[in-house]
N, C-alpha and C. Protein backbone atom coordinates (compact mmCIF):
# COMPACT_ATOMS: atom_id res chain seq x y z
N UNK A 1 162.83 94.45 94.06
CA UNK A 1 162.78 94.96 92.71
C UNK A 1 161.55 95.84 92.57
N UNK A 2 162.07 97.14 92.09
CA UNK A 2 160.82 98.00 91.82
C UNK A 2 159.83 97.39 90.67
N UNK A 3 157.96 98.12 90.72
CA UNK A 3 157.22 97.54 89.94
C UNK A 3 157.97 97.51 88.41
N UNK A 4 158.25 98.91 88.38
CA UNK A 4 158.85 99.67 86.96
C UNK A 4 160.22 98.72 86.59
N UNK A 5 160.41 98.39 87.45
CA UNK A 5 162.17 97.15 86.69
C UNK A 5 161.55 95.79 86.70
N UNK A 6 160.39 95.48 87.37
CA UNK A 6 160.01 94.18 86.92
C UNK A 6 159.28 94.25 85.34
N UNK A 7 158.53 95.00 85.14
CA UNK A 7 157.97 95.12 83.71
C UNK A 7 159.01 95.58 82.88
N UNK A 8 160.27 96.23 82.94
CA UNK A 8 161.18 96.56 82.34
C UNK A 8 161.51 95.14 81.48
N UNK A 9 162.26 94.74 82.70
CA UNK A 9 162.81 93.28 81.90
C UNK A 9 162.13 92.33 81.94
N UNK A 10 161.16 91.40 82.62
CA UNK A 10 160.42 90.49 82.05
C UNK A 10 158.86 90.94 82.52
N UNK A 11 157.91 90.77 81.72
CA UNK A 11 156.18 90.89 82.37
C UNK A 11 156.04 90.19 83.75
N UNK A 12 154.77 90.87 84.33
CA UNK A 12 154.67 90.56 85.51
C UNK A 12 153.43 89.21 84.98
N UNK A 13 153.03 88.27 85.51
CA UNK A 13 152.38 87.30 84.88
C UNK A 13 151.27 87.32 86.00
N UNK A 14 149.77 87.31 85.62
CA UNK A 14 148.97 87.74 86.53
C UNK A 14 147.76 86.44 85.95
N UNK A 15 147.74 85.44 86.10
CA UNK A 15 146.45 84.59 85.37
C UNK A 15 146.76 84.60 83.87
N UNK A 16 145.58 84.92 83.48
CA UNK A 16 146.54 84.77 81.74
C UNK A 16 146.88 85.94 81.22
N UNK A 17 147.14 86.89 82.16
CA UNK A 17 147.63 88.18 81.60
C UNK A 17 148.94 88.17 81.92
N UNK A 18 149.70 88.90 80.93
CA UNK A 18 150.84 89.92 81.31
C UNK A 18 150.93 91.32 81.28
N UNK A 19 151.46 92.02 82.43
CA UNK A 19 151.63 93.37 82.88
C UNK A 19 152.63 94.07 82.37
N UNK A 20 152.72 94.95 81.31
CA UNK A 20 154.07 95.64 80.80
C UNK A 20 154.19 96.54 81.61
N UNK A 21 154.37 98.14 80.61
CA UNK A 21 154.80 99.41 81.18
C UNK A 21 153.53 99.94 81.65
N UNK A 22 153.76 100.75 82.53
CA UNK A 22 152.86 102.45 82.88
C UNK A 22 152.36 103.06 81.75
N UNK A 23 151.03 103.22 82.12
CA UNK A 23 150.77 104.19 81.30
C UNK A 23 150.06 105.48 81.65
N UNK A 24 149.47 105.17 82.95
CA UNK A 24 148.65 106.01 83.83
C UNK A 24 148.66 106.41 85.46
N UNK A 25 148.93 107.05 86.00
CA UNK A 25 148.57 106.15 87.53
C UNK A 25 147.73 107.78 88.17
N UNK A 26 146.85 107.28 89.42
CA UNK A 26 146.17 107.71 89.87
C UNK A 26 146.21 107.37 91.39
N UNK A 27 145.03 108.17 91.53
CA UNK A 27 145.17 108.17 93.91
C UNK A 27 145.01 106.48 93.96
N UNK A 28 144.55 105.79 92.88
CA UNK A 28 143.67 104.44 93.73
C UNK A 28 144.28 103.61 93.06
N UNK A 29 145.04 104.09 91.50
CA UNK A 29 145.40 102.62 90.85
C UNK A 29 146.39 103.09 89.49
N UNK A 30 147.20 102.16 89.48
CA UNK A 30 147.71 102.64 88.33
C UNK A 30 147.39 101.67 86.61
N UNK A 31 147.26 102.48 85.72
CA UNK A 31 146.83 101.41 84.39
C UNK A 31 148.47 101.22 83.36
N UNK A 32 148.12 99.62 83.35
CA UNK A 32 149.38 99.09 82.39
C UNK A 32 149.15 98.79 81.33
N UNK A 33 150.26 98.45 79.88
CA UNK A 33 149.48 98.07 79.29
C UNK A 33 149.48 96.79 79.42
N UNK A 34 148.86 95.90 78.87
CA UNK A 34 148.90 94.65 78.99
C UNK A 34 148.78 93.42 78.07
N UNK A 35 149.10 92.30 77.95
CA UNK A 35 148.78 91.33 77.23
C UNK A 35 147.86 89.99 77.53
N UNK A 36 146.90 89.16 76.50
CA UNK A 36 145.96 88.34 77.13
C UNK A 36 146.44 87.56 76.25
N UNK A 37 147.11 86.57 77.29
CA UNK A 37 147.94 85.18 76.66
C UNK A 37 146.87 83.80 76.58
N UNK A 38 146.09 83.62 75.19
CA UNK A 38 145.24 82.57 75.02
C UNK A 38 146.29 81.77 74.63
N UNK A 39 145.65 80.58 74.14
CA UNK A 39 145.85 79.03 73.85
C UNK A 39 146.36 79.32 72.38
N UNK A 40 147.24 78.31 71.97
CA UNK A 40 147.75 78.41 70.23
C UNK A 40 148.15 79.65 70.23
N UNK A 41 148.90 80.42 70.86
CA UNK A 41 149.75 81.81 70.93
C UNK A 41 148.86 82.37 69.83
N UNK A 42 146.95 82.82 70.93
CA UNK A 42 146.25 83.52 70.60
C UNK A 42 146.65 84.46 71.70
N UNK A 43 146.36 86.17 70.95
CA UNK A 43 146.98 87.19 72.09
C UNK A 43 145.98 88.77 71.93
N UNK A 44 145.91 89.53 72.59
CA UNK A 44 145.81 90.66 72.43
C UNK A 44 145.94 91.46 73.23
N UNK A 45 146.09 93.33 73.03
CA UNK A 45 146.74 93.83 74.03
C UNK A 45 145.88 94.29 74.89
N UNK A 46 145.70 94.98 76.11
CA UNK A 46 144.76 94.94 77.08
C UNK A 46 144.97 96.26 77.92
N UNK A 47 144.44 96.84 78.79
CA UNK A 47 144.48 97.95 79.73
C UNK A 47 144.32 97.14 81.17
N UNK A 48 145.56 97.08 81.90
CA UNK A 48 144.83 96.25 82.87
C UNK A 48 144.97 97.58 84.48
N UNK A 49 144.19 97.30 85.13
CA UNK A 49 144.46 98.59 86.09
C UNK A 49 144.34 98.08 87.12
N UNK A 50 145.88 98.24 87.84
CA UNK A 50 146.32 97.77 89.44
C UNK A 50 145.68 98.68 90.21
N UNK A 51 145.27 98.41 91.66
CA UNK A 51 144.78 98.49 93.05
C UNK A 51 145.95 99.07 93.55
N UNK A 52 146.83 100.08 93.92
CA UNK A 52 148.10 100.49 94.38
C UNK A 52 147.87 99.54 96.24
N UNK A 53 149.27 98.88 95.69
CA UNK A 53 149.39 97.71 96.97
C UNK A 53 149.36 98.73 98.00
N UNK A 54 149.35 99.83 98.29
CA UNK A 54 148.83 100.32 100.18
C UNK A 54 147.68 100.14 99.99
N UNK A 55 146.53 99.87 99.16
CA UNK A 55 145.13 99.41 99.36
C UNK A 55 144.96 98.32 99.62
N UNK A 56 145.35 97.45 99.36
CA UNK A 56 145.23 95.88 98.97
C UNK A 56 144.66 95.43 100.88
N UNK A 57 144.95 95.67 101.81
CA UNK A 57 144.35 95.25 103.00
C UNK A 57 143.21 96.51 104.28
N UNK A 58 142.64 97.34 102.38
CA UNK A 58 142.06 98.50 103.24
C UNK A 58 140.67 97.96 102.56
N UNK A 59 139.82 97.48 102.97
CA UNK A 59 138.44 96.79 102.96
C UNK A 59 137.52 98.11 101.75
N UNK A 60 137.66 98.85 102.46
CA UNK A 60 137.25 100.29 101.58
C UNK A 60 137.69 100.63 100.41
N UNK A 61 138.57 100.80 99.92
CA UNK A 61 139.38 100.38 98.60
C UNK A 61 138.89 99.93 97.53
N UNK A 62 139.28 98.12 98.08
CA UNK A 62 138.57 97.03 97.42
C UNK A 62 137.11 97.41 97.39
N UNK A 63 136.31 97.48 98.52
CA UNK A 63 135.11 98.02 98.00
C UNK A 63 134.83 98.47 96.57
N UNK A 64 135.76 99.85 96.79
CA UNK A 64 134.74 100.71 95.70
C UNK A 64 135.66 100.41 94.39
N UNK A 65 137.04 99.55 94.48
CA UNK A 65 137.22 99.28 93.20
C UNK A 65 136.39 98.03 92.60
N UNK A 66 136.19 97.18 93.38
CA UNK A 66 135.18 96.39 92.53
C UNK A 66 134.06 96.71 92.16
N UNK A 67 133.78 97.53 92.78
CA UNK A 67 132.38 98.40 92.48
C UNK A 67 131.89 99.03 91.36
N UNK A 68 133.83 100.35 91.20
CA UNK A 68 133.83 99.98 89.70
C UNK A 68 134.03 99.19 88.77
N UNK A 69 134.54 98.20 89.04
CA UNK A 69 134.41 97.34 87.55
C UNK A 69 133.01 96.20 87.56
N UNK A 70 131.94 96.10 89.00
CA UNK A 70 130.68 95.90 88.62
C UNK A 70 129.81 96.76 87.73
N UNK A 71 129.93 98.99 87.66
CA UNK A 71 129.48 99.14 86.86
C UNK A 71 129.92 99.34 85.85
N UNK A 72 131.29 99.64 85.79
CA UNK A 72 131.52 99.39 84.19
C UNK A 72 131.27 98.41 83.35
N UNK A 73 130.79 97.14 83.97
CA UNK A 73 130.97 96.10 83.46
C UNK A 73 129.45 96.15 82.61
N UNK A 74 128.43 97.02 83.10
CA UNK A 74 127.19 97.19 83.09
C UNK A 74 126.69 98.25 81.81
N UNK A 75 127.81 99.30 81.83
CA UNK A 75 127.30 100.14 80.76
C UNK A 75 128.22 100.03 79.47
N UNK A 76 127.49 99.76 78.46
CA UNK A 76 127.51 99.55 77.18
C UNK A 76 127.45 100.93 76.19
N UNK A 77 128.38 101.45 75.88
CA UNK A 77 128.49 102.61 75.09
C UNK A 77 129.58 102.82 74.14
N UNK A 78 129.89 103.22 72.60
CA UNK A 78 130.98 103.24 71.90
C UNK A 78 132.40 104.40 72.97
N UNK A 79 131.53 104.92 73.68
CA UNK A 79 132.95 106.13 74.64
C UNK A 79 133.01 105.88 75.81
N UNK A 80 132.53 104.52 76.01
CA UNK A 80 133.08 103.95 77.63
C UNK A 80 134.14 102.89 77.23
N UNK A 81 135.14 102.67 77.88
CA UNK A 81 136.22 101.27 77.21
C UNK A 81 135.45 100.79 78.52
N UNK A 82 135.21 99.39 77.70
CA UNK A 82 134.45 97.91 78.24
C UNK A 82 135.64 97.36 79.33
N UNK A 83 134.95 95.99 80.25
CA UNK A 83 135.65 96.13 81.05
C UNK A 83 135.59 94.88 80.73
N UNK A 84 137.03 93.88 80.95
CA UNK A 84 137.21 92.42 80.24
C UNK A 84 137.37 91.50 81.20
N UNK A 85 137.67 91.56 82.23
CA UNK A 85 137.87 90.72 83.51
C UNK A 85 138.27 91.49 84.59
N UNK A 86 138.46 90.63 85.80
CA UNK A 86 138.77 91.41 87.22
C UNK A 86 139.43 89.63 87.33
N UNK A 87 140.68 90.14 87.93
CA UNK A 87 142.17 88.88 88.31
C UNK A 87 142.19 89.23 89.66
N UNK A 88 142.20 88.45 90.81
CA UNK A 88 142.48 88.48 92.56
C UNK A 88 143.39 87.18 92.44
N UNK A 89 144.20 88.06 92.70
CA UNK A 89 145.58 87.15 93.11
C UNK A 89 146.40 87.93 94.33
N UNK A 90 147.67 86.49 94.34
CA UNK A 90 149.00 87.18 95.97
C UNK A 90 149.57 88.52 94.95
N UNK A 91 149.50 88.67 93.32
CA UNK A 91 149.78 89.90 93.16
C UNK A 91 149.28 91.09 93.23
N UNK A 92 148.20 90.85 93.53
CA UNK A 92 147.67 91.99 93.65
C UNK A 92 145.69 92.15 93.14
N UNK A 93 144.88 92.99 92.99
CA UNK A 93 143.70 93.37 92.45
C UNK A 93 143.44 94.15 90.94
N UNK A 94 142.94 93.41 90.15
CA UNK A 94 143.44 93.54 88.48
C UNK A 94 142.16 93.97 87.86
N UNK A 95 141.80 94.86 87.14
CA UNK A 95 140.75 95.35 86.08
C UNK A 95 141.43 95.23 85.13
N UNK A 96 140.81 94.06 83.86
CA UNK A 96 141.49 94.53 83.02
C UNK A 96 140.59 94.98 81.43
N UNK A 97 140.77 96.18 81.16
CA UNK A 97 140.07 96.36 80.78
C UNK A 97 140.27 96.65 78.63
N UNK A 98 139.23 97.11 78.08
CA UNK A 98 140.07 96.94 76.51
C UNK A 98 141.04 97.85 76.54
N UNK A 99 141.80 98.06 75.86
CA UNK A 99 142.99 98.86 74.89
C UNK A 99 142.41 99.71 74.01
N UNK A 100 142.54 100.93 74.05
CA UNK A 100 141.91 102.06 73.10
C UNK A 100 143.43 102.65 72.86
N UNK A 101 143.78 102.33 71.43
CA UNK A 101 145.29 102.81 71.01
C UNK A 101 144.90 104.17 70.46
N UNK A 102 146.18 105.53 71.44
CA UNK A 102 145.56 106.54 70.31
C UNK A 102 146.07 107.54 71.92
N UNK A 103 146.38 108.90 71.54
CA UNK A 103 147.00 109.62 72.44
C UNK A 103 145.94 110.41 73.04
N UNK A 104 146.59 110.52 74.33
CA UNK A 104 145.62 111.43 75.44
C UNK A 104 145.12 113.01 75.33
N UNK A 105 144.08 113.62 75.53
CA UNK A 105 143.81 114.69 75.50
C UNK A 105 144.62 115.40 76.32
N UNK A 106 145.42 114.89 77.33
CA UNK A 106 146.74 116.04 77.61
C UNK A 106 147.42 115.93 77.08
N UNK A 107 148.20 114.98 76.23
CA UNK A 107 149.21 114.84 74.75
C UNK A 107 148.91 115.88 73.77
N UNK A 108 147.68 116.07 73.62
CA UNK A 108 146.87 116.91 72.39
C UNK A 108 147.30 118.62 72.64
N UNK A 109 146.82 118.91 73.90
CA UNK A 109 146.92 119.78 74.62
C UNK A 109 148.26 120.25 74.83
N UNK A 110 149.29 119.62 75.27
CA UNK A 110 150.59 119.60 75.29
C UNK A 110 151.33 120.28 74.04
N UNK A 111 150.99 119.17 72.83
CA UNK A 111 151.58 119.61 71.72
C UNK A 111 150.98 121.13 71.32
N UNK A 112 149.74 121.10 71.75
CA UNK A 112 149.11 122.36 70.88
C UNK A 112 150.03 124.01 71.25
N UNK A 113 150.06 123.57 72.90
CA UNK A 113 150.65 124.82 73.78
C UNK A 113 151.89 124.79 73.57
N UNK A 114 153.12 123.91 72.74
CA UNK A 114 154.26 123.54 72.72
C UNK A 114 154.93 124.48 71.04
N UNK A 115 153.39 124.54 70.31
CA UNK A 115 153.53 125.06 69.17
C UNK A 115 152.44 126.29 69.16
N UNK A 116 152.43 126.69 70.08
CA UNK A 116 151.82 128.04 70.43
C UNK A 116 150.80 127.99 69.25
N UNK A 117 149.42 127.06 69.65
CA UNK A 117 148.56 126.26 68.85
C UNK A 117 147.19 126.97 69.79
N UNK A 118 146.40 126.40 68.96
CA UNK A 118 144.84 125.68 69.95
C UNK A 118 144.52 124.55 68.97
N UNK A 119 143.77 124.13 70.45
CA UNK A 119 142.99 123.05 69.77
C UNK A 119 142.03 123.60 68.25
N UNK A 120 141.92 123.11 67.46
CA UNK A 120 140.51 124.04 66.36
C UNK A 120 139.65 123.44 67.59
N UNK A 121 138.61 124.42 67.09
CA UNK A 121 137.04 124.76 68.20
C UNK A 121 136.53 123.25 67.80
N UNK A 122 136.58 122.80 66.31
CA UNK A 122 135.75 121.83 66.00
C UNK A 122 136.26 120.61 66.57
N UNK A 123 137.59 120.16 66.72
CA UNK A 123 137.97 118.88 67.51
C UNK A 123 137.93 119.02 68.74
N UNK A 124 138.00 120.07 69.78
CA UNK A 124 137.55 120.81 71.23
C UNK A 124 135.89 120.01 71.37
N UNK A 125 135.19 120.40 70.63
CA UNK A 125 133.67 120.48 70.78
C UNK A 125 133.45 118.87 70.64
N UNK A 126 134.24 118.25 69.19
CA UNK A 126 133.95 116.73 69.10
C UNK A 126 133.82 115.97 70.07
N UNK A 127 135.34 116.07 70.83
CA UNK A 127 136.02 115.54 72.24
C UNK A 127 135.10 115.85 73.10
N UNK A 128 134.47 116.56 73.29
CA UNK A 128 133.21 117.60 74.62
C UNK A 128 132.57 116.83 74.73
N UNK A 129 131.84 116.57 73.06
CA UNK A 129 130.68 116.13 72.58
C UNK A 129 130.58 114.49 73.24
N UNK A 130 131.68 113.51 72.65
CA UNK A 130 132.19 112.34 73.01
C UNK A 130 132.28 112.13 74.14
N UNK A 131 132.75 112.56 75.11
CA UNK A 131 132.79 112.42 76.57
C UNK A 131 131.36 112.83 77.31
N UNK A 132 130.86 113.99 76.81
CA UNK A 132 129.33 114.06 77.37
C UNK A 132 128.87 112.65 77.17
N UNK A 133 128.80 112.02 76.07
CA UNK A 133 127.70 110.95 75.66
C UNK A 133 128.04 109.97 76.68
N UNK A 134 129.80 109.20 76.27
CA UNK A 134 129.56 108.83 77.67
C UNK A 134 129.18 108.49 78.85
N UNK A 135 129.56 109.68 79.53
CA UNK A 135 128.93 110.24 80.79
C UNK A 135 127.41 110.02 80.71
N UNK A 136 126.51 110.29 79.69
CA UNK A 136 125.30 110.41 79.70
C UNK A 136 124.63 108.56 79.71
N UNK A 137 125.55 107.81 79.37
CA UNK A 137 125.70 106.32 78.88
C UNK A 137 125.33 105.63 80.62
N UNK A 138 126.92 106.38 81.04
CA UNK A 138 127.26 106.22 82.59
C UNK A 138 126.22 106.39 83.41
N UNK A 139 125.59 107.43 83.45
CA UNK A 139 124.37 107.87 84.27
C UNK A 139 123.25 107.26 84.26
N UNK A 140 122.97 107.04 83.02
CA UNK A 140 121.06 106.21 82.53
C UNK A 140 121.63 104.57 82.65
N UNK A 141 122.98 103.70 83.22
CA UNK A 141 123.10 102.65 83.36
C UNK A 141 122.10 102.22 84.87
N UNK A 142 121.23 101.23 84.01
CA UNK A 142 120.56 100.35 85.28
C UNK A 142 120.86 99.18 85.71
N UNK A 143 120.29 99.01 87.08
CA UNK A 143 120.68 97.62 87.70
C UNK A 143 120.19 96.65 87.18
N UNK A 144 120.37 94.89 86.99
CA UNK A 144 119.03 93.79 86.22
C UNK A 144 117.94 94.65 86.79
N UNK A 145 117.30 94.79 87.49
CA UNK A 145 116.09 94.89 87.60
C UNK A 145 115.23 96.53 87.28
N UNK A 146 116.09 97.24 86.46
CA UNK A 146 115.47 98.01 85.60
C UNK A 146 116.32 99.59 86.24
N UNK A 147 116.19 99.27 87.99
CA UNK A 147 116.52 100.58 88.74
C UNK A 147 117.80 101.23 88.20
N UNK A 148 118.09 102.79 87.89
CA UNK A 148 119.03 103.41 87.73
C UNK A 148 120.43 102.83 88.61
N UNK A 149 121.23 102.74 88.47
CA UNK A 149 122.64 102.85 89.40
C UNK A 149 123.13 104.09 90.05
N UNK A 150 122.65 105.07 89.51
CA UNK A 150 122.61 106.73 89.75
C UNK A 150 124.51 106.79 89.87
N UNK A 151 125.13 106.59 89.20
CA UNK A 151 126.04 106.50 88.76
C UNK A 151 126.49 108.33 88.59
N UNK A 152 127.72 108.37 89.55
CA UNK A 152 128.61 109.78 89.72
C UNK A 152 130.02 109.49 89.09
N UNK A 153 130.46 110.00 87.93
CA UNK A 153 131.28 110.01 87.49
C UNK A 153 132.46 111.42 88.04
N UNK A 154 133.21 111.03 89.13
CA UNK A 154 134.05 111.78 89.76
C UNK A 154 135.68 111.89 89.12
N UNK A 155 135.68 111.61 88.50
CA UNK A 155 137.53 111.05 87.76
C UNK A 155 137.55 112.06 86.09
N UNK A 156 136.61 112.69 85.89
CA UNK A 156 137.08 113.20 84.50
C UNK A 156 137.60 113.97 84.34
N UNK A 157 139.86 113.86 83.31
CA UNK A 157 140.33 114.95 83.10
C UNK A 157 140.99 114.64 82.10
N UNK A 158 142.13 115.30 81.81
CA UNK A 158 142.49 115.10 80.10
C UNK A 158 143.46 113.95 80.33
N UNK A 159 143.83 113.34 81.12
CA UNK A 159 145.18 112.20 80.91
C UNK A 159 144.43 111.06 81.23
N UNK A 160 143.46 111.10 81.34
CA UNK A 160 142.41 109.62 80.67
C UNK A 160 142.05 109.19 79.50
């Protein structure tokens, strides 16, 4: 059964998460959305982001995905989404991280060029503005003991 027909018809069940649809995928991992099944059908929805199983027995991989979710886990900023757990299971290698509801800057982009649009300059510049800080969040994150992480943010484009 493909990933996409198992989340179709029932969630994939990962610890106390469940794995729905696609929402993203990339060279290293793809992001679902997800659900965090507490106690007394306490719940909320989640970003959880799979390890694409041809990694799962490449040492290098795993490396640098835990790597990222050691520093994300580290920098604290309103334009970084926080990172909520990491799941190692026989299914697989799990980030799961918050849920930021709300459409992608290639959605934005899409529609604009679809209605022979632009972005206005002023929501262009906001978005700029927002993602610089970020990034700037990302960079000045230090280790406990004060030292920079010198942190390279290589992944930034509009379907994030």
């Amino acid at each position: 059964m493909s990933q996409r027909a198992a989340t179709a018809a029932e969630p994939l069940l990962i610890g106390r998460y469940a794995l729905f649809d696609e929402l993203a995928s990339g060279g290293m991992a793809t992001v679902h959305l997800g659900r965090l099944l507490g106690a007394v059908g306490f719940g909320r929805t989640v970003a959880i982001k799979r390890l694409h199983h041809q990694f799962l027995d490449d040492e290098d991989f795993i490396s640098m995905f835990m790597d990222e979710a050691r520093i994300v886990a580290r920098i604290v900023h309103p334009n970084v989404v926080p990172m909520v757990d990491v799941v190692q299971g026989p299914q697989g290698l799990f980030l799961i991280m918050e849920y930021v509801h709300g459409e992608s800057l290639a959605r934005l982009l899409r529609v604009a060029r679809a209605n022979e649009e632009r972005v206005p300059i002023g929501v262009a510049c906001s978005i700029i503005h927002n993602v610089l800080l970020g990034l700037h969040a990302a960079h000045e994150t230090k280790e406990p003991s004060g030292k920079l992480l010198d942190v390279v943010h290589r992944d930034v484009s509009p379907r994030t």
